[in-house]
Protein backbone atom coordinates (compact mmCIF):
# COMPACT_ATOMS: atom_id res chain seq x y z
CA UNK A 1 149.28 43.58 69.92
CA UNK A 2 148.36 40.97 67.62
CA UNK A 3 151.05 38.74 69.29
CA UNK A 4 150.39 39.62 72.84
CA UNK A 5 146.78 38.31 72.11
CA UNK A 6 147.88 35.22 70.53
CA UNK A 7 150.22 34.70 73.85
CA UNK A 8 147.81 35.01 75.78
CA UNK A 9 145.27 32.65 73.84
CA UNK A 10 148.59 29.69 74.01
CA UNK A 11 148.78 30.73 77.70
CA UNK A 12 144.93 29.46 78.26
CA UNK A 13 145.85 25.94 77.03
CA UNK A 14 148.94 25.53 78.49
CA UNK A 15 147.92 26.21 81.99
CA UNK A 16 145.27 23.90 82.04
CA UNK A 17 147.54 21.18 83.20
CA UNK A 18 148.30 23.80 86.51
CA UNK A 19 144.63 22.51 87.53
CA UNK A 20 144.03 18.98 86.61
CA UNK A 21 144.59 17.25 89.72
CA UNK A 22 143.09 19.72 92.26
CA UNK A 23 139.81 19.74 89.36
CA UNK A 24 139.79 15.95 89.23
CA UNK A 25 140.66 15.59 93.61
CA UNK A 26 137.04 14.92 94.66
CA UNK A 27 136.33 12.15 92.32
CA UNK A 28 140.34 10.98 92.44
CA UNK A 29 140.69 10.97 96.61
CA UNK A 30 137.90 8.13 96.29
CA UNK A 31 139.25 6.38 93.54
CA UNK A 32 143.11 6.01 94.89
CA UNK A 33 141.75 5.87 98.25
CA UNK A 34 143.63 9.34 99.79
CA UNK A 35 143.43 11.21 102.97
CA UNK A 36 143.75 14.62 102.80
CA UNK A 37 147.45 14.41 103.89
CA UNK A 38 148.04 12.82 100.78
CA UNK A 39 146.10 14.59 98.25
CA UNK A 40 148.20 17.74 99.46
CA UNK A 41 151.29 16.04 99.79
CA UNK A 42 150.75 14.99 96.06
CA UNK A 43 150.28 19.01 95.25
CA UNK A 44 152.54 20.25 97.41
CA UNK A 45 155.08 18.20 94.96
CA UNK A 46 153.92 19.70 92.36
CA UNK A 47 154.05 23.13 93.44
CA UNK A 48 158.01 22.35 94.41
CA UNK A 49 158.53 20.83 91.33
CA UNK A 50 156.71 23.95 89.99
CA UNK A 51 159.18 26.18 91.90
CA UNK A 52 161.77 24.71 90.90
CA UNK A 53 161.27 24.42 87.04
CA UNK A 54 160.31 28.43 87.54
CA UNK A 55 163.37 29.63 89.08
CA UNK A 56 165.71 27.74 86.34
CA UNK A 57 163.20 28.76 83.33
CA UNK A 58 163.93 32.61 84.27
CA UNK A 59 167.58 32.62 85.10
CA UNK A 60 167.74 30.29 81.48
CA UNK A 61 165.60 33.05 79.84
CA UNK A 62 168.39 35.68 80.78
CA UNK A 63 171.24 33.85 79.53
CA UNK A 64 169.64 32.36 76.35
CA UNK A 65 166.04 34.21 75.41
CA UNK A 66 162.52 34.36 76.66
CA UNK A 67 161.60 32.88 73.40
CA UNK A 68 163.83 29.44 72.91
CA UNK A 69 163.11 28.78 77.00
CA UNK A 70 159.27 29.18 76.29
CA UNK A 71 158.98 27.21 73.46
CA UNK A 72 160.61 24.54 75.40
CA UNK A 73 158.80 24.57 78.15
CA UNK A 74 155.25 24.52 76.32
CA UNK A 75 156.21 21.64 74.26
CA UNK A 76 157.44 19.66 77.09
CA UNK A 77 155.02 20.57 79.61
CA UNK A 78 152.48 19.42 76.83
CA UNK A 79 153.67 15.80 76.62
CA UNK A 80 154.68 15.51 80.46
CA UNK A 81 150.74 16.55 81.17
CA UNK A 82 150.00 13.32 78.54
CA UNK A 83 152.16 10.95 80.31
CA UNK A 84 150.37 11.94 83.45
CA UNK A 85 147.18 11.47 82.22
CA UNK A 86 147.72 7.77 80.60
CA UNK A 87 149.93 6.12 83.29
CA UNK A 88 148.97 7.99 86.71
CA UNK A 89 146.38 5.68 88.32
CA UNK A 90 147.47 5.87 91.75
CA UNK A 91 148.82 8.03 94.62
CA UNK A 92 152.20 6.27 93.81
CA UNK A 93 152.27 6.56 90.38
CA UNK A 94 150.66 9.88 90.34
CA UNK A 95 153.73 11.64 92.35
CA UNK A 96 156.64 11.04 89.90
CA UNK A 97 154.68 12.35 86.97
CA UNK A 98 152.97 15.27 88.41
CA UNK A 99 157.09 16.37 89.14
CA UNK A 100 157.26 15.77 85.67
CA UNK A 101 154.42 17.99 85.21
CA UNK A 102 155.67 20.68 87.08
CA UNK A 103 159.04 20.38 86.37
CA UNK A 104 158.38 21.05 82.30
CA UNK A 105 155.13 23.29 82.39
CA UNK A 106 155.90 25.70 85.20
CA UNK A 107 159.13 26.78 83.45
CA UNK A 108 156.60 28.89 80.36
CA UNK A 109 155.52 30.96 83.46
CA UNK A 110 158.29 33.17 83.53
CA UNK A 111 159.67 33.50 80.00
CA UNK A 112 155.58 34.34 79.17
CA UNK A 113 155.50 37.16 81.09
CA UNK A 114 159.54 38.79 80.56
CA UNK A 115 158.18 38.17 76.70
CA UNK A 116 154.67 40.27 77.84
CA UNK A 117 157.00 42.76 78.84
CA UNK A 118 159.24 43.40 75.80
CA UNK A 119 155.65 43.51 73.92
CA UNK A 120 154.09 46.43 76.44
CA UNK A 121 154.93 49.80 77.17
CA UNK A 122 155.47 51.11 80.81
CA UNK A 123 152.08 53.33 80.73
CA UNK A 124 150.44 50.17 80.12
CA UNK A 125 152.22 47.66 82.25
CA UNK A 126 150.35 46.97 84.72
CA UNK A 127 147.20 45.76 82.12
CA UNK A 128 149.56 43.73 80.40
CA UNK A 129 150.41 41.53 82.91
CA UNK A 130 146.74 40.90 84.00
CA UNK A 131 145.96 40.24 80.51
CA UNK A 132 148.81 37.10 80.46
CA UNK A 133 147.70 36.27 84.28
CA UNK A 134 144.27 36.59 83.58
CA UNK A 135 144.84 33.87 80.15
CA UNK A 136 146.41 31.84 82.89
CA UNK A 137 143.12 32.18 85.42
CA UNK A 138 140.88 31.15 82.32
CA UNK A 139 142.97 28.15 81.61
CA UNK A 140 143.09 27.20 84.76
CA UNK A 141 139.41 27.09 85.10
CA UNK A 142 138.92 25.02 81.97
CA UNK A 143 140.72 22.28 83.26
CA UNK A 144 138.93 22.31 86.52
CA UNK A 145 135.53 22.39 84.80
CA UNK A 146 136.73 19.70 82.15
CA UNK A 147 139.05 17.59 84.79
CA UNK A 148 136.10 17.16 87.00
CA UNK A 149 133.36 17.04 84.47
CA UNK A 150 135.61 13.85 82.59
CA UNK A 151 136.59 12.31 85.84
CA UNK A 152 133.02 12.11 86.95
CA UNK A 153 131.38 10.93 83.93
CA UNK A 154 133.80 8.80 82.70
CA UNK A 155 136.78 8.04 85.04
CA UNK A 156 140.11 10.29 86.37
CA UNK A 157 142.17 9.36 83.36
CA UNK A 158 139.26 10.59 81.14
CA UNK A 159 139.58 14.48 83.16
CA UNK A 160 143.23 14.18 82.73
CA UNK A 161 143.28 13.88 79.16
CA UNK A 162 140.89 16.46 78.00
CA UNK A 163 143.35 18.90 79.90
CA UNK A 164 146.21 17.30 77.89
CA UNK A 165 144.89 17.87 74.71
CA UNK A 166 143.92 21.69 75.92
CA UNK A 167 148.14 21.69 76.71
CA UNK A 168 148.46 20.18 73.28
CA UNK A 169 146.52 23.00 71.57
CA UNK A 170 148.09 25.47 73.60
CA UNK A 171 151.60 24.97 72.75
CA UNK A 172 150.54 24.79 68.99
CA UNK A 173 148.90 28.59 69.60
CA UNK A 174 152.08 29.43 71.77
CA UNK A 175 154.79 28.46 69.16
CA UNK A 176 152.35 30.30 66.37
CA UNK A 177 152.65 33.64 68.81
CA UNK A 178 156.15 33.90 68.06
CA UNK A 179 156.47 32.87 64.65
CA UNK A 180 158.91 34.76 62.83
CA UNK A 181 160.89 35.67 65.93
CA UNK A 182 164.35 34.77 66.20
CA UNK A 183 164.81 32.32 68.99
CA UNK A 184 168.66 32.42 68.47
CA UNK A 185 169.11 35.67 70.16
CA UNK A 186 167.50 37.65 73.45
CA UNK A 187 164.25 39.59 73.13
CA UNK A 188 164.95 42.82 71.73
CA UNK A 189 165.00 45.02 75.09
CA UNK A 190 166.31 42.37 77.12
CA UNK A 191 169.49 42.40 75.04
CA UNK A 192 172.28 40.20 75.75
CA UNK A 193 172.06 40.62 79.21
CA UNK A 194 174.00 37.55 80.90
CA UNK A 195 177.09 36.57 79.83
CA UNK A 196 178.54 33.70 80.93
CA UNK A 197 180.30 34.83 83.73
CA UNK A 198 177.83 36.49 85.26
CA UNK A 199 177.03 34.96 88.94
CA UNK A 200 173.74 33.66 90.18
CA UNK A 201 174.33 35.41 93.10
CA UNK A 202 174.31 39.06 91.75
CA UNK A 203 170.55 38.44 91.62
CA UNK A 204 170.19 40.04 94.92
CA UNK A 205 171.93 43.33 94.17
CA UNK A 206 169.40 44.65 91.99
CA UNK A 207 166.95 44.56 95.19
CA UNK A 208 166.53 47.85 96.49
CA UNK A 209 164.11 48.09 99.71
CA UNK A 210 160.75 48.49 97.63
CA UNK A 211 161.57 45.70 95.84
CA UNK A 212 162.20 43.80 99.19
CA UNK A 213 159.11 44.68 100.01
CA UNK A 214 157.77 42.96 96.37
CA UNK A 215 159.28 39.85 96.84
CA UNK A 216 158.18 39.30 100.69
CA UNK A 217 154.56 40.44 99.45
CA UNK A 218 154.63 37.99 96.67
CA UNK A 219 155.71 34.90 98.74
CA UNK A 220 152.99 35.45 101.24
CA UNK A 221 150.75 36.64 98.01
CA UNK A 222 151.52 32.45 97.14
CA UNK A 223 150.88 30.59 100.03
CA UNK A 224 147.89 32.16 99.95
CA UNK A 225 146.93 31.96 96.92
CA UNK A 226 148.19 27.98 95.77
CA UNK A 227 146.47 26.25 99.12
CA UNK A 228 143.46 28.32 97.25
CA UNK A 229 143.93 26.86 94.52
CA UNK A 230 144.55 22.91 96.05
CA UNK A 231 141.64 23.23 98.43
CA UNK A 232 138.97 25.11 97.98
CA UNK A 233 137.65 23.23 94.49
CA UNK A 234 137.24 20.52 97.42
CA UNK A 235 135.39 23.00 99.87
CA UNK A 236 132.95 23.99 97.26
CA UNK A 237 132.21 20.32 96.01
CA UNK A 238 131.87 19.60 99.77
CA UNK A 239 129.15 22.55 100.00
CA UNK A 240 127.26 21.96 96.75
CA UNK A 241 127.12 17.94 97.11
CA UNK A 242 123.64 18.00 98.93
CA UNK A 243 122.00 19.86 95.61
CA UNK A 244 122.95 16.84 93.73
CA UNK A 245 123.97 18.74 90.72
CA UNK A 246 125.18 17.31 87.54
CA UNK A 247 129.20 16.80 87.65
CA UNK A 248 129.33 19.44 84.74
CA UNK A 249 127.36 21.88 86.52
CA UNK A 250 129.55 21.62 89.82
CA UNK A 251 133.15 21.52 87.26
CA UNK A 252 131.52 25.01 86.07
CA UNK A 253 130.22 26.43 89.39
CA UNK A 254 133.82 25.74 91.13
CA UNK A 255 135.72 26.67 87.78
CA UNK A 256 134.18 30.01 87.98
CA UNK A 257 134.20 30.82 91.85
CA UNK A 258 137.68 30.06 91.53
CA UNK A 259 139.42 30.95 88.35
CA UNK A 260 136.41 33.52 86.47
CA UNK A 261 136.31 35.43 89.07
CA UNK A 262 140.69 35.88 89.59
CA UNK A 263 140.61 35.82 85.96
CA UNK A 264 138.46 39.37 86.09
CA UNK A 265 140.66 39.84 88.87
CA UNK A 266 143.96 40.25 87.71
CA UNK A 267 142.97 42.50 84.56
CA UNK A 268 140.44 44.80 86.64
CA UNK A 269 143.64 45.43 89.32
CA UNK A 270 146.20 45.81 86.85
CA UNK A 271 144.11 48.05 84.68
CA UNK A 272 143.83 50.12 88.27
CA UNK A 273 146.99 50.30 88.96
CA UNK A 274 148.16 51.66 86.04
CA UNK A 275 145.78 54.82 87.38
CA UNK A 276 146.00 54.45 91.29
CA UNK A 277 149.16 54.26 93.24
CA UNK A 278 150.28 50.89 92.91
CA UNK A 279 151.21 50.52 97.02
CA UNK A 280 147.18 51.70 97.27
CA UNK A 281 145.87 49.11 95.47
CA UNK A 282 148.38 46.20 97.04
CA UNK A 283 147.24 47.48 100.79
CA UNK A 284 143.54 46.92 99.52
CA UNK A 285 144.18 43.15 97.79
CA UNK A 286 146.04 42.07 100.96
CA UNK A 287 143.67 43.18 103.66
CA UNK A 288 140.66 42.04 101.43
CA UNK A 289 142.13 38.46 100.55
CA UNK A 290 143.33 37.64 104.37
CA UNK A 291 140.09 38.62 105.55
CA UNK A 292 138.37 36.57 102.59
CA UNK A 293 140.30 33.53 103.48
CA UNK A 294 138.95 33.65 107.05
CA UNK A 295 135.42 34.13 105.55
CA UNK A 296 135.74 30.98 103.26
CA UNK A 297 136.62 28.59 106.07
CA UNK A 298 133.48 29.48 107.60
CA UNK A 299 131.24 29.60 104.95
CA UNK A 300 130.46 26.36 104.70
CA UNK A 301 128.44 26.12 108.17
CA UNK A 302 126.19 28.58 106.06
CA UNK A 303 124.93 26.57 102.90
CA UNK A 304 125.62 26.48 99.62
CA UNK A 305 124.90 29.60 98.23
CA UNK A 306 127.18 31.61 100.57
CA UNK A 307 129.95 28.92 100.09
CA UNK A 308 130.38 29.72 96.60
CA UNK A 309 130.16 33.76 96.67
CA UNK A 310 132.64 33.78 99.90
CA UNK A 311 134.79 31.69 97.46
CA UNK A 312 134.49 34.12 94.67
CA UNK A 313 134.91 37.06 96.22
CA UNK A 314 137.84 35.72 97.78
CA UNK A 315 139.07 34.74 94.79
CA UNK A 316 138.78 38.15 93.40
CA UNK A 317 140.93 39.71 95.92
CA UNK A 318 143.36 36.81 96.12
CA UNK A 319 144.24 36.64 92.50
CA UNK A 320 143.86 40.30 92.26
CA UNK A 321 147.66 41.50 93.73
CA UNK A 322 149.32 38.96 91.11
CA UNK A 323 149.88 41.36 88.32
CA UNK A 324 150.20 44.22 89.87
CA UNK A 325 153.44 42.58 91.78
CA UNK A 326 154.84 41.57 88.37
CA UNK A 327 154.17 44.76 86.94
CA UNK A 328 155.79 46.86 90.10
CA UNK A 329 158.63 44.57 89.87
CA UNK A 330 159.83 44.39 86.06
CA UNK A 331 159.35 48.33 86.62
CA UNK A 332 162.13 48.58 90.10
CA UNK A 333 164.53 45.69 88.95
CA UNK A 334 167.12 46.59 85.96
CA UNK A 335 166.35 44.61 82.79
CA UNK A 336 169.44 43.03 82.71
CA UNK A 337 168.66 40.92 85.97
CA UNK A 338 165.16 40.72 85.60
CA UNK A 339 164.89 37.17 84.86
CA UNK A 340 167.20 35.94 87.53
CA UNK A 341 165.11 38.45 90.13
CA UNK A 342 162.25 36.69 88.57
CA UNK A 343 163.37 33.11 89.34
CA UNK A 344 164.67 34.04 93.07
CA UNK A 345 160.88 35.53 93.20
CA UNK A 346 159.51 32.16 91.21
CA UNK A 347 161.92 29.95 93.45
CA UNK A 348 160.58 31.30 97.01
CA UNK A 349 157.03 32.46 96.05
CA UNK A 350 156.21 28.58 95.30
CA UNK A 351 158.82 27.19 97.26
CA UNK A 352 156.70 28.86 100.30
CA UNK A 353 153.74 28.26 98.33
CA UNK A 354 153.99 24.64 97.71
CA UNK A 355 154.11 23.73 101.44
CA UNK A 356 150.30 25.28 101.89
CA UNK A 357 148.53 22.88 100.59
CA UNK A 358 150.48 19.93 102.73
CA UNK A 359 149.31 22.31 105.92
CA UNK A 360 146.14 23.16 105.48
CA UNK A 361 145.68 19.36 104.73
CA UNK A 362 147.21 18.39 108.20
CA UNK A 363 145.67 20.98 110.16
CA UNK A 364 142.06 19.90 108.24
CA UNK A 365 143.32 15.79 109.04
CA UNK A 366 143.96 16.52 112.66
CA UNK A 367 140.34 19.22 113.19
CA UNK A 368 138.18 18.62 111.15
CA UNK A 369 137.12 21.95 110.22
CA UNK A 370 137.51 23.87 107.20
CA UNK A 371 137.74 27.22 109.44
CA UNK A 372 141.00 25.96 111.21
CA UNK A 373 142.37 24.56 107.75
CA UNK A 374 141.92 28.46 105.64
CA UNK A 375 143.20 30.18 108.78
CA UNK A 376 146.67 28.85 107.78
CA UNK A 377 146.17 30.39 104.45
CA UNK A 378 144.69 33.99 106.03
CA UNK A 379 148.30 33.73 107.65
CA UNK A 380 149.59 34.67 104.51
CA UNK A 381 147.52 37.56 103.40
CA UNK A 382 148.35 39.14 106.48
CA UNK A 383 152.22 39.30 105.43
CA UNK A 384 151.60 40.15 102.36
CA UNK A 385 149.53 42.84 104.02
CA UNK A 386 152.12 44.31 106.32
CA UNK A 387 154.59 43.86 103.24
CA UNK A 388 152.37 46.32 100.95
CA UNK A 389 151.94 48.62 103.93
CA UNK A 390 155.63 48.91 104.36
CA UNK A 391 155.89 49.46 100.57
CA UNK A 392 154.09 52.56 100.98
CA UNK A 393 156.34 53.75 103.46
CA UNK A 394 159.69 53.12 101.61
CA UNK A 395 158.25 54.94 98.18
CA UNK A 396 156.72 57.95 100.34
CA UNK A 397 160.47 58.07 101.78
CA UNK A 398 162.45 57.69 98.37
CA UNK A 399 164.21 60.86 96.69
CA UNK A 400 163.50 58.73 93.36
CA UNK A 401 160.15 57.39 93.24
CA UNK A 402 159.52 55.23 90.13
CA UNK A 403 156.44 56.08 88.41
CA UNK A 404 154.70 53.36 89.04
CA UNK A 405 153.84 54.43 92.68
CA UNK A 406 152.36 57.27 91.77
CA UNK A 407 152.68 58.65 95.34
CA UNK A 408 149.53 60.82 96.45
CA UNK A 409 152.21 63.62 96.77
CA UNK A 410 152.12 63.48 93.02
């Protein structure tokens, strides 16, 4: 336990990179001079580069070790997230080293939570994972709060680098979470799972159809969720301008609509989960976070106030299906293609995921309205919807249904 917790704690640094630039985008799309086009253009690289570095991470973390690829990736992603913040000072300069970024950081996503899983029992799987994702949410909210609050008071490069040095501290807290561990083999219950013959293509015979259903459910689960995550710090800076607050204020308001509030999210969900049916609580996320996508788009014509708990109760119920997907699918895929299941997953969730924010920017350039701009992202809830629905179906209708659906005909 002791070294779950201590994951968990590196996880908080290291994803505060994940947020910098959406944190920092109110104060940077007047400094570099950026439409909206841009600003998502410059995330939606990001979130491919992100994709990318995920899907290799996971099939790496098969063939060599959770452990040796995470280490790796925290200690890279650590000094690509300085580079960015001393030399990006412009739209031009800022794409190359947010791939960087993403390229390095996004690859501890995946080896964090295969190592979550060799430290967890199945009873209490689904809590696991929203304790990691939930570390992630926190961090994620610390470097809105601190990217905005520094690029505000004291320039963009300034809110860059006090989410470097929270990467910095993160990897030193990662690397001390798995002292002692032998980085020169697999994880225990992983075991030596990929030999080197092994194609990348067998990925795609450990799917059966529930965990078809899984992996459509979590690539609609992140296009919703990452044009979240680019636009609506925006939204709510948009809707709390006219109160004038103090830049720290607004960094902490946003940070916690946002990222607080998925942070509860993901370990209040996964706790339930590991009681309710796991297809029950997916159909109830889904329907919740489409609808609350909708809701946020048109919040704004209503004032402040409403702005920000629309956002946060979105929030909840967008975040809220991420563990309980990871659980539910480290529980139907076999162990010994887990991580290259996990990087197809990676691979399409943000490959999908990463062209969100590039839309909702072009549908918000071309109308104006925030309503028309989050529709694009309710699309996605609405699969993911249909794709739990169908879930329920397929484990009602299996002769060998897992445990973790807990069927009601249990």
């Amino acid at each position: 336990m002791s070294r779950l917790i201590l994951l968990c704690v590196g996880r908080i640094g290291t994803c505060m990179g994940t947020m910098a630039f959406a944190g920092a985008l109110p104060v940077l799309s007047r400094e570099w001079a950026m439409d909206a086009a841009t600003a998502g253009a410059i995330q939606t690289t990001f979130n491919l580069a992100n994709a990318l570095a995920l899907f290799v991470a996971a099939y790496l973390s098969d063939r060599f070790g959770a452990c040796r690829i995470y280490l790796f990736c925290i200690w890279s992603g650590a000094l690509a997230l300085a580079l960015f913040a001393l030399f990006a000072h412009s739209a031009v300069s800022a794409l190359p080293l947010i791939t960087l970024v993403g390229l390095t950081q996004g690859g501890a996503y995946a080896p964090a939570l295969m190592l979550a899983t060799d430290l967890s029992s199945t009873s209490a799987r689904g809590r696991t994972m929203g304790m990691v994702l939930a570390s992630g949410s926190l961090g994620y909210m610390l470097s809105i709060v601190f990217a905005l609050w520094g690029a505000t008071k004291f320039g963009a490069m300034a809110g860059l680098a006090i989410c470097a040095v929270g990467g910095l501290i993160g990897a030193i807290v990662g690397h001390i979470s798995l002292a002692g561990r032998k980085v020169d083999s697999l994880p225990p219950t992983l075991g030596v799972l990929a030999s080197s013959n092994v194609r990348l293509d067998s990925w795609y015979s450990a799917l059966g159809p529930a965990s078809f259903c899984l992996l459509i459910g979590y690539v609609a689960h992140c296009w919703e969720l990452l044009g979240n995550f680019a636009w609506t710090p925006s939204l709510l800076a948009t809707a709390l301008k006219p109160l004038q607050l103090g830049a720290i204020t607004t960094g902490l308001i946003i940070g916690a609509s946002i990222h607080l509030s998925g942070m509860v999210a993901t370990f209040v969900f996964g706790v339930l989960s590991d009681a309710w049916p796991r297809t029950r609580v997916l159909i109830l996320v889904a329907a919740a976070g489409a609808l609350c996508s909708l809701l946020t788009g048109m919040s704004i014509q209503w004032g402040p106030a409403w702005t920000v708990a629309v956002a946060a109760i979105g929030s909840f119920f967008i975040f809220g299906d991420s563990g309980v997907l990871t659980a539910a699918m480290t529980e139907e895929v076999p162990l010994g293609r887990l991580g290259r299941v996990m990087g197809i997953r990676s691979l399409l969730g943000f490959g999908a995921g990463a062209l969100a924010p590039i839309s909702f920017g072009a549908i918000f350039d071309s109308t104006q309205k925030w309503e028309w701009a989050y529709s694009v992202l309710a699309f996605g809830g609405g699969i993911a919807l249909i794709s739990a629905i169908t879930l329920r179906f397929v484990a009602a209708g299996s002769s060998s249904r897992a445990a973790l659906f807990k069927t009601d005909a249990h």
